[in-house]
Protein backbone atom coordinates (compact mmCIF):
# COMPACT_ATOMS: atom_id res chain seq x y z
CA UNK A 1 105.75 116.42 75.83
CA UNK A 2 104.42 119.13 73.49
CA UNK A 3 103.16 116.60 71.08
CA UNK A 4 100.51 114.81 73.69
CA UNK A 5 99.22 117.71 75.55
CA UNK A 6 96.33 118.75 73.13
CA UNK A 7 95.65 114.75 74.07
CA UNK A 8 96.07 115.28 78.07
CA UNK A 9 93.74 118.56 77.85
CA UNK A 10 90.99 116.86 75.99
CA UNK A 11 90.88 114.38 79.03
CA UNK A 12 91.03 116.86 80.97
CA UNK A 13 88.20 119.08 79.21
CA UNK A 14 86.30 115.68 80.00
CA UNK A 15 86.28 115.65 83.46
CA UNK A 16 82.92 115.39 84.71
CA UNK A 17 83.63 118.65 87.15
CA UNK A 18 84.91 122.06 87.05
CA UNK A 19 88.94 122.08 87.21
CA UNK A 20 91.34 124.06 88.85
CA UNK A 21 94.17 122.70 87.80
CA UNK A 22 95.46 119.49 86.29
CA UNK A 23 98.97 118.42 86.16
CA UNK A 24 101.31 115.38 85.17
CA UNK A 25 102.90 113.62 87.66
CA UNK A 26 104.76 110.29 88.63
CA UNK A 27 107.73 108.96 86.32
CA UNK A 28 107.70 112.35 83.96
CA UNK A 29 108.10 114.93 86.33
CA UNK A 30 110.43 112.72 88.45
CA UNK A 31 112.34 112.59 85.16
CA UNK A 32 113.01 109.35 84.16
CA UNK A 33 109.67 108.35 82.24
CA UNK A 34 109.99 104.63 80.28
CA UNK A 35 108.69 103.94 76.72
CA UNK A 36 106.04 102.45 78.01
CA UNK A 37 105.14 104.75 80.96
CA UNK A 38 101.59 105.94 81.64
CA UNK A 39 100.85 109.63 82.20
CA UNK A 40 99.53 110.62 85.08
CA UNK A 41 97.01 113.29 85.48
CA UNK A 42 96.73 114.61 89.19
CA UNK A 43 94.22 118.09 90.20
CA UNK A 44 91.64 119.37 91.92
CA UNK A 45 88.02 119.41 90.66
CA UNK A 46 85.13 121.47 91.94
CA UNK A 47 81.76 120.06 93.29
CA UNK A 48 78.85 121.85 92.80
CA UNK A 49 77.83 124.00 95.72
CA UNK A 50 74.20 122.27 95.48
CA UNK A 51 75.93 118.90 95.70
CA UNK A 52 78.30 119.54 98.83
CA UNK A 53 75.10 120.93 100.67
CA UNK A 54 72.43 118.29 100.08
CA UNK A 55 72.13 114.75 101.90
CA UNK A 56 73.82 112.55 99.11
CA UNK A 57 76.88 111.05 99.01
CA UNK A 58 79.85 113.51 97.04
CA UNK A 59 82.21 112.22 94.51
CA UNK A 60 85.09 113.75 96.74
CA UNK A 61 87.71 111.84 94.12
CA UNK A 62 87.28 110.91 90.67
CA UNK A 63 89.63 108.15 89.00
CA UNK A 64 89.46 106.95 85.71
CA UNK A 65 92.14 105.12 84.01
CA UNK A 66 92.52 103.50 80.26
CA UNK A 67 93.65 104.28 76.71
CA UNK A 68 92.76 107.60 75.57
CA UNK A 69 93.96 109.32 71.75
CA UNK A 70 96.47 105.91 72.07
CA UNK A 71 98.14 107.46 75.43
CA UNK A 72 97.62 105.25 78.57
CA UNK A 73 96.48 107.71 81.43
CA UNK A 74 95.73 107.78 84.94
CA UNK A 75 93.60 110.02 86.12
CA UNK A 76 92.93 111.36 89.77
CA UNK A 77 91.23 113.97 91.44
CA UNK A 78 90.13 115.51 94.43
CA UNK A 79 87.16 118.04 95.54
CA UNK A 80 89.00 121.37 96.74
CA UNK A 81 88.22 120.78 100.08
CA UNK A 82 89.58 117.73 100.44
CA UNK A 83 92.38 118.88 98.60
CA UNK A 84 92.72 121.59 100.98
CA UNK A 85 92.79 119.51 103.65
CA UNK A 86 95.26 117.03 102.79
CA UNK A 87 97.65 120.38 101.48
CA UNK A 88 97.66 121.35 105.34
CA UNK A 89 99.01 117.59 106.79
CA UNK A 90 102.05 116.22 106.18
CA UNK A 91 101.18 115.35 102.71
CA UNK A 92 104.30 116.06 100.05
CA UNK A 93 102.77 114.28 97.44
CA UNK A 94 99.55 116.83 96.90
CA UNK A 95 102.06 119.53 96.90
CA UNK A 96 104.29 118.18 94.52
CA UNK A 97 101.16 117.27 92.21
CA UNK A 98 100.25 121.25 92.61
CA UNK A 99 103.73 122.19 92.25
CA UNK A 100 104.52 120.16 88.88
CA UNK A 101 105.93 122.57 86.27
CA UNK A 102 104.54 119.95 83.92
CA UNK A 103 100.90 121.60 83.59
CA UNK A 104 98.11 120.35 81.59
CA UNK A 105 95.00 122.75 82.48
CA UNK A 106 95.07 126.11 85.27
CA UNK A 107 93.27 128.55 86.31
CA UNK A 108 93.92 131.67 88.73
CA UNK A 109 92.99 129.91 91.31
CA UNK A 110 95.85 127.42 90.38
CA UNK A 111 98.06 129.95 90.55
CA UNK A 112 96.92 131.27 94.22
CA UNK A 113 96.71 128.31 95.60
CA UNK A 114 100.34 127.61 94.58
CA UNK A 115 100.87 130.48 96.58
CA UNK A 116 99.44 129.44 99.55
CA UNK A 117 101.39 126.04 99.15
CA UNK A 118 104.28 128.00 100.64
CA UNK A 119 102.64 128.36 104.36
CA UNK A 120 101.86 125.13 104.29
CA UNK A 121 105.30 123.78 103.96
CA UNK A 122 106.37 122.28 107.83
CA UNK A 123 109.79 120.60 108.69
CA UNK A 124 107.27 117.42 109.58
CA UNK A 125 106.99 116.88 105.81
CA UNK A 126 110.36 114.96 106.06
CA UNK A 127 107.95 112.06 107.83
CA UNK A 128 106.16 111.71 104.63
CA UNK A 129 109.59 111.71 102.64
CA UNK A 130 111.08 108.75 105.34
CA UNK A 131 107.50 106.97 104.57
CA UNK A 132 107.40 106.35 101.38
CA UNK A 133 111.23 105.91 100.70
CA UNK A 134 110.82 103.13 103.41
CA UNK A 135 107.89 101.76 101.46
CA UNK A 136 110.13 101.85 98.15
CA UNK A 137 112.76 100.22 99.63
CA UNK A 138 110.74 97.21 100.35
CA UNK A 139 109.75 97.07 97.28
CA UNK A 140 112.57 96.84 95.91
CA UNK A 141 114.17 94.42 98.04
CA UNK A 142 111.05 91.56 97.22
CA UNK A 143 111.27 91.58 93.34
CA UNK A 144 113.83 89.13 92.25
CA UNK A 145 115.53 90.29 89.89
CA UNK A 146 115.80 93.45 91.24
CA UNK A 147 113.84 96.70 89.14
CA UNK A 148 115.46 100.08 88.99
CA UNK A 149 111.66 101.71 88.92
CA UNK A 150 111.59 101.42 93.18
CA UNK A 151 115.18 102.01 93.46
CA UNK A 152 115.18 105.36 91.80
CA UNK A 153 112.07 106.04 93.87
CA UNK A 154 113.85 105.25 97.17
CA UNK A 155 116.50 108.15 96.07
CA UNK A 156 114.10 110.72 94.65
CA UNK A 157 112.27 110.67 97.43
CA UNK A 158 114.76 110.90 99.81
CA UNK A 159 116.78 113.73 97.83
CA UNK A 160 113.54 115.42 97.35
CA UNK A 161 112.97 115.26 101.39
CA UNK A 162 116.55 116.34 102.01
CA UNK A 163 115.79 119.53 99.39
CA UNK A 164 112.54 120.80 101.23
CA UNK A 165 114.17 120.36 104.80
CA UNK A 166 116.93 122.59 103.20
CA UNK A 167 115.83 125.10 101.21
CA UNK A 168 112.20 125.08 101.99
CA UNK A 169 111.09 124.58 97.81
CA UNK A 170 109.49 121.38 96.59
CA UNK A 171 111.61 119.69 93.87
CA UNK A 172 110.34 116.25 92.65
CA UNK A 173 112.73 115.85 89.28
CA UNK A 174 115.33 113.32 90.03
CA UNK A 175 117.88 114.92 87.46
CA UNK A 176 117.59 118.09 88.50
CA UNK A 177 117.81 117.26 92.03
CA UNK A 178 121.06 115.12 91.29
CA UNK A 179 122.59 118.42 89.91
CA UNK A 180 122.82 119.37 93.62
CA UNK A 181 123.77 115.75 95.14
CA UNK A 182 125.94 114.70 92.69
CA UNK A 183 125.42 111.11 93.05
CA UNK A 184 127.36 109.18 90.63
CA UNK A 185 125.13 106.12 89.85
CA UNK A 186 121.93 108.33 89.10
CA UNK A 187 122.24 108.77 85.46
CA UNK A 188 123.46 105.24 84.87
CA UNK A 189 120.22 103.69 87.11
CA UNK A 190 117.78 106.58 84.93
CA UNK A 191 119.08 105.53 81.48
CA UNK A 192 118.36 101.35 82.70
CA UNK A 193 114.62 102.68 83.31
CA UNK A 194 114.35 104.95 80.75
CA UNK A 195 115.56 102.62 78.07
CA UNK A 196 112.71 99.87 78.06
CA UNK A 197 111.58 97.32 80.62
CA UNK A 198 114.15 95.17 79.41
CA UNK A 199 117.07 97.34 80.89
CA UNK A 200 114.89 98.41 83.93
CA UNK A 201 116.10 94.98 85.94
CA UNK A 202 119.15 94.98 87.94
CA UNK A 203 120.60 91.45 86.56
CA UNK A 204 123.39 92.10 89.17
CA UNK A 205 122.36 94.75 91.60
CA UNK A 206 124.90 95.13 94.18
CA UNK A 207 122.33 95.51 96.87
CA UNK A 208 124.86 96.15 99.88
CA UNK A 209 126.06 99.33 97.94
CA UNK A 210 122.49 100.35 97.37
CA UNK A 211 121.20 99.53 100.87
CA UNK A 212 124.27 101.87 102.29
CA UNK A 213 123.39 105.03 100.15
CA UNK A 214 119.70 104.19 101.17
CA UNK A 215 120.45 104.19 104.70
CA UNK A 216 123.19 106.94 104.09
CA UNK A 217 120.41 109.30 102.96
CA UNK A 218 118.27 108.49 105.45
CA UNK A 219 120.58 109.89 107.75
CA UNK A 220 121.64 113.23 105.40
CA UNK A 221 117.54 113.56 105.52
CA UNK A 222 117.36 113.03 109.33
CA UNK A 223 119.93 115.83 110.46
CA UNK A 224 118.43 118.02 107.47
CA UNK A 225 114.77 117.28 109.36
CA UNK A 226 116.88 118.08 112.76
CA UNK A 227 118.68 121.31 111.30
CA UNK A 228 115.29 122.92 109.20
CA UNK A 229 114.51 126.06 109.95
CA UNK A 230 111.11 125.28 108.25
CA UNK A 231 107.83 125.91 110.67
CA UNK A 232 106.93 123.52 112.88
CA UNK A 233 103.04 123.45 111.84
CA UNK A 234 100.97 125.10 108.32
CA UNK A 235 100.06 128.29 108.16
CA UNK A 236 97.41 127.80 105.67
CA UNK A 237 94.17 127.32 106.60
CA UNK A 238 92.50 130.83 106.79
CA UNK A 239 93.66 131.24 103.39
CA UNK A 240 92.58 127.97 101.95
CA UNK A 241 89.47 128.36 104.02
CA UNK A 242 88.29 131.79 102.25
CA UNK A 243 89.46 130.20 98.77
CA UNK A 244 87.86 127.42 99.19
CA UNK A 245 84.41 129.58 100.32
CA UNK A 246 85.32 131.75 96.72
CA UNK A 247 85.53 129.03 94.30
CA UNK A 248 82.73 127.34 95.56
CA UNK A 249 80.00 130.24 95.57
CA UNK A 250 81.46 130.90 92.11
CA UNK A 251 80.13 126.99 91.10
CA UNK A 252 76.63 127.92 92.41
């Protein structure tokens, strides 16, 4: 990772906005990144306070995607206050993009708003977790042969939903998450993906095991989601509010 960050910074020294943070993740910080998997480059940029005050249209996100320094990257974005918004709904996704250890550009403000992440943390986040392991699942069920890359989502997700309902902390790598669920068939599934798309089909995928540990987890999630002492709704938004009021009379 150390060798392509220089390359991930200069995109992100690009950007066409003011960052406050920009980190990497899909397959790397879920831990089980392919040859031939793109990096992706999540954060928060910072419109202009003359722009978010006028009559015209905002670029609330910014996307750009391609070959850049020979790494293929997909960039993403989102104005603070959109952002902000989406950190205070049931939205484990933006919190695990904040949250990524794996960090490419930050800024103090990073580092409070990581802060803040913690009040926004309900037991409701469990309904994103159900969501897109559901959505995963499918997936996986229509490709024929079947691909690890959806399978090992279904179970990330669902041991990452299991983790917040438990101890509260957002945890998004697979391995280290499996350090704490022991599941046998983890590491064998991560070293099919991580060894080429050639080893990343499951030639003989012995779908009724895999469709009992998906509906096994779903259960371990659901009386995790039942037992969570976690609040029922954020306690975020004066905080992100008078950020959000900082950074952007700072921009002026």
């Amino acid at each position: 990772m150390a060798e392509v960050l220089p390359k991930l910074l200069r995109q992100a020294a690009a950007h066409p906005y003011t960052l406050l943070f920009a980190t990497i993740s899909g397959a790397h910080l879920y831990g089980f990144p392919s040859p031939d998997s793109d990096f992706d480059l999540r954060g928060v940029h910072l419109l202009p306070l003359r722009d978010v005050v006028g009559m015209h249209d905002v670029e609330e996100t910014v996307e750009k995607s391609g070959i850049h320094d020979g790494l293929e990257i997909d960039l993403v974005t989102h104005d603070a206050k959109k952002f902000f918004g989406l950190m205070l709904k049931k939205n484990g996704y933006v919190l695990e993009q904040l949250l990524s250890p794996l960090i490419v550009l930050t800024t103090p403000e990073h580092e409070e708003l990581k802060c803040i992440a913690a009040d926004c943390i309900t037991k409701h986040h469990a309904h994103h977790y159900f969501g897109f392991a559901e959505t995963q699942w499918k997936l996986f069920l229509k490709a024929d042969p079947p691909h690890v890359k959806p399978l090992l989502y279904v179970y990330r997700v669902l041991l990452t939903g299991i983790h917040l309902m438990r101890t509260g902390q957002i945890e998004a790598n697979l391995v280290r998450l499996n350090d704490d669920a022991k599941l046998p068939y983890i590491p064998e599934l991560i070293a099919r993906k991580t060894g080429g798309p050639e080893k990343g089909r499951l030639e003989e995928a012995d779908l009724k095991f895999y469709e009992a540990e998906y509906k096994r987890l779903r259960s371990v999630l659901q009386t995790a989601f039942e037992e969570s002492r976690l609040p029922e709704v954020p306690n975020a938004d004066a905080a992100l509010n008078n950020l959000l009021i900082r950074v952007r009379l700072k921009s002026n």
